[in-house]
N, C-alpha and C. Protein backbone atom coordinates (compact mmCIF):
# COMPACT_ATOMS: atom_id res chain seq x y z
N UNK A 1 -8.07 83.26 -16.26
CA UNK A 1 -8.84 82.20 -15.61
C UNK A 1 -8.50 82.12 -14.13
N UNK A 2 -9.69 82.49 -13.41
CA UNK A 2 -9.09 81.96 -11.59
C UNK A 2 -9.02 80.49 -11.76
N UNK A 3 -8.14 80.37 -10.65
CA UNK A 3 -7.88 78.65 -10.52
C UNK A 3 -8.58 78.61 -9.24
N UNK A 4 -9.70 77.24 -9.55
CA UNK A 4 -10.49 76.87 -8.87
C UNK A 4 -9.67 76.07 -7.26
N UNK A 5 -10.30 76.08 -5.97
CA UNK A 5 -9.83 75.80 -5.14
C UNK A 5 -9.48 74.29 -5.23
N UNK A 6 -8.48 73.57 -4.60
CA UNK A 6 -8.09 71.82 -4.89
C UNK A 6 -9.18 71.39 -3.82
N UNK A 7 -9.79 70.88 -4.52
CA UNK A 7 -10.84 69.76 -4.02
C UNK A 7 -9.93 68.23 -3.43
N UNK A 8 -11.09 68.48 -2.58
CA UNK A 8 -9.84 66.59 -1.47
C UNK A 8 -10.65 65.83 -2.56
N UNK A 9 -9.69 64.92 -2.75
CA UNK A 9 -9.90 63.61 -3.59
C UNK A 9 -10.48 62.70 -2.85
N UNK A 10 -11.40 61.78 -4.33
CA UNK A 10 -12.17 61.18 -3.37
C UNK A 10 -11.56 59.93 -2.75
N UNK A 11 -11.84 59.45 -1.84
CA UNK A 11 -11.59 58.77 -0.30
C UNK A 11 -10.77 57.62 -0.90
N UNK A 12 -9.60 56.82 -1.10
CA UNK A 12 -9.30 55.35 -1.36
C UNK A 12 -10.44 54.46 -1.14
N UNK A 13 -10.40 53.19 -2.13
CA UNK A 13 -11.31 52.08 -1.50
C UNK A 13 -10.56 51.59 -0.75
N UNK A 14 -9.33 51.59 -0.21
CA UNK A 14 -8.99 51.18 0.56
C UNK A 14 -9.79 51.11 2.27
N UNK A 15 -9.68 52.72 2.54
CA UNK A 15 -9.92 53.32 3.80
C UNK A 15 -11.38 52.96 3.95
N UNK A 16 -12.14 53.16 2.98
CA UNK A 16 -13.82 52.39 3.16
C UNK A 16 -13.96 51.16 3.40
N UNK A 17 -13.11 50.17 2.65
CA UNK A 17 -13.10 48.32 2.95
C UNK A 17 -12.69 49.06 4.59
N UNK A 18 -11.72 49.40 5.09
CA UNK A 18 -11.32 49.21 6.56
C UNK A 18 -12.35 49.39 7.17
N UNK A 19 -13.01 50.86 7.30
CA UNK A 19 -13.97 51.07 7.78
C UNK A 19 -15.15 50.38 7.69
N UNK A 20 -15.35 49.81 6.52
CA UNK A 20 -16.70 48.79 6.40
C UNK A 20 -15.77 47.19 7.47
N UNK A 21 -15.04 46.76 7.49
CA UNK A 21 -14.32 45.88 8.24
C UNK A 21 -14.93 46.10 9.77
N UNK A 22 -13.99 47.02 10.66
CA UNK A 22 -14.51 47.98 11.13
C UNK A 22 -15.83 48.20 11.41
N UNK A 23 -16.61 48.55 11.62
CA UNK A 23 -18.13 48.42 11.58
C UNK A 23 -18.71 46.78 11.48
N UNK A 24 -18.11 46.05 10.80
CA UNK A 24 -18.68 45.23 10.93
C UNK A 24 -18.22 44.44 12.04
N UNK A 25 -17.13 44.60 12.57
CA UNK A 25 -16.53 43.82 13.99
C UNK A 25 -17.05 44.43 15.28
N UNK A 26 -17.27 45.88 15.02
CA UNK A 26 -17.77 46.71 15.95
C UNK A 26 -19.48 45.86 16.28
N UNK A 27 -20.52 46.01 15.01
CA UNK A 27 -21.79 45.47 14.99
C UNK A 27 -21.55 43.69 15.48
N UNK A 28 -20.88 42.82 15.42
CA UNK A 28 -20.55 41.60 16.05
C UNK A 28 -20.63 41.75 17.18
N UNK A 29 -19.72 42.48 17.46
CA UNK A 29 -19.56 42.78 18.98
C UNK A 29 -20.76 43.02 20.09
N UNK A 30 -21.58 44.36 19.07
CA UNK A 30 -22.63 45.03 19.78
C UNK A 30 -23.55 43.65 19.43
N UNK A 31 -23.61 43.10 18.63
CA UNK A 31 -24.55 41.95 18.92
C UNK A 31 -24.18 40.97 19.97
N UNK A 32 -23.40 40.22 19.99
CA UNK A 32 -22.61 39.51 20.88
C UNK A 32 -23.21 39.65 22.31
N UNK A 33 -22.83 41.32 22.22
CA UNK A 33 -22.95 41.71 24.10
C UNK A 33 -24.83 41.75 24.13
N UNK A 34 -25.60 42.10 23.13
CA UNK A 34 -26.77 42.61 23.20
C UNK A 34 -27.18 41.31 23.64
N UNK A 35 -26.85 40.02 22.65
CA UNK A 35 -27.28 38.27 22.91
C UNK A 35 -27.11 38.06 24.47
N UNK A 36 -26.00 38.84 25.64
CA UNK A 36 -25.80 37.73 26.52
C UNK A 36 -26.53 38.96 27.36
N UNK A 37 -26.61 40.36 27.03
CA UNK A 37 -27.40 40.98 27.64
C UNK A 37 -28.90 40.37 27.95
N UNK A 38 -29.59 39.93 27.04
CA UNK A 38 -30.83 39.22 26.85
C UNK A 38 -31.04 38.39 27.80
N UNK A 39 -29.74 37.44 27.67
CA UNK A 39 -29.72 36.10 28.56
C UNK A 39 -29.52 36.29 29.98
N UNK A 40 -29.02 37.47 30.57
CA UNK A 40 -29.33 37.12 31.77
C UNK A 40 -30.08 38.41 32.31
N UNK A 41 -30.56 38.83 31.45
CA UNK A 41 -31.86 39.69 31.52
C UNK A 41 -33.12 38.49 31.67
N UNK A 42 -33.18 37.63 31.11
CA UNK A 42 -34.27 36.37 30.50
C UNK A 42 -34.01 35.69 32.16
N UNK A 43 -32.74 35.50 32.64
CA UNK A 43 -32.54 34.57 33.49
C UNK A 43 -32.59 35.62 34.89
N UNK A 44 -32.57 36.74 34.97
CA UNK A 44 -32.93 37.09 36.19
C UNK A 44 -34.49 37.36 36.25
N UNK A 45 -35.75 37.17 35.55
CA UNK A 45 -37.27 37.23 35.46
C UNK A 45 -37.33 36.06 35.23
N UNK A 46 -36.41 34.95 35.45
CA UNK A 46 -36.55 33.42 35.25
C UNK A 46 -37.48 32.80 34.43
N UNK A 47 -37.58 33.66 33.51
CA UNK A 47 -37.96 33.22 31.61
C UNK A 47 -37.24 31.84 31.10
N UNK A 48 -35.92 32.02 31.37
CA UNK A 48 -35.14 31.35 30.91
C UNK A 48 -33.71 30.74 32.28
N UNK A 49 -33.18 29.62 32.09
CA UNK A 49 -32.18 29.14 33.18
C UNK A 49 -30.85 28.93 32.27
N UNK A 50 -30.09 30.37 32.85
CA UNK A 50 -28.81 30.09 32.44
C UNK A 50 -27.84 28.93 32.14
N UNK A 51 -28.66 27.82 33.00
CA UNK A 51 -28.12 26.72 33.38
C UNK A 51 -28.31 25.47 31.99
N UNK A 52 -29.48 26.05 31.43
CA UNK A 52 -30.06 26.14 30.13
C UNK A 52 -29.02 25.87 29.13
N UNK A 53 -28.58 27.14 29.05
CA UNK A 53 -27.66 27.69 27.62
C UNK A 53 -26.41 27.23 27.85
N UNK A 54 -25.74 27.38 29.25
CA UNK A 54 -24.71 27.12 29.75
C UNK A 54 -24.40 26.15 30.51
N UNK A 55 -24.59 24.88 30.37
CA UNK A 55 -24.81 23.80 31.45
C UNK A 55 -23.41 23.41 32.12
N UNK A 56 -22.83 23.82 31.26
CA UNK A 56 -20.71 23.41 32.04
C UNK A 56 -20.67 24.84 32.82
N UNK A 57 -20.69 25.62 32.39
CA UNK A 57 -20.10 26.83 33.18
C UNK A 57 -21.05 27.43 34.65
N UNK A 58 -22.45 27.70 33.70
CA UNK A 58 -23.81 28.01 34.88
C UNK A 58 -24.18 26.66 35.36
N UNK A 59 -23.51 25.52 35.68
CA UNK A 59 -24.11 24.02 36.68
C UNK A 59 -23.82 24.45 37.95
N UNK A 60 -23.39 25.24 38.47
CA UNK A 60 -23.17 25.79 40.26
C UNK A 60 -24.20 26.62 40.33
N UNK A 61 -25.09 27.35 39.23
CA UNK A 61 -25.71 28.47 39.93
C UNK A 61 -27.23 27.85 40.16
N UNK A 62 -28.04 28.12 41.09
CA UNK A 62 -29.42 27.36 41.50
C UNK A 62 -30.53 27.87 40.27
């Protein structure tokens, strides 16, 4: 009988929960930045007034 080559075992659920973890902090993130991307995308075609969303922080800007 040849002995068949050792096949990699399959992956821990461990290392997938991380990676699904992982991905999901990553996709927060990319949302996060995409949301404030918007907003002052919205607020420089003056759609929208930063001053709006942000009234403590954007109250100095005109």
């Amino acid at each position: 009988m040849e002995q068949l080559p050792q096949t990699q075992p399959e992956e821990p659920k461990k290392n997938s929960l991380l990676e699904g973890v992982e991905f999901g902090m990553g996709g927060i993130v990319i949302g996060i930045t995409t949301f404030l991307l918007m907003l002052f995308v919205l607020n420089y075609f003056n759609i929208i007034s930063l001053s709006l969303v942000f009234p403590k922080y954007f109250g100095f800007l005109p």
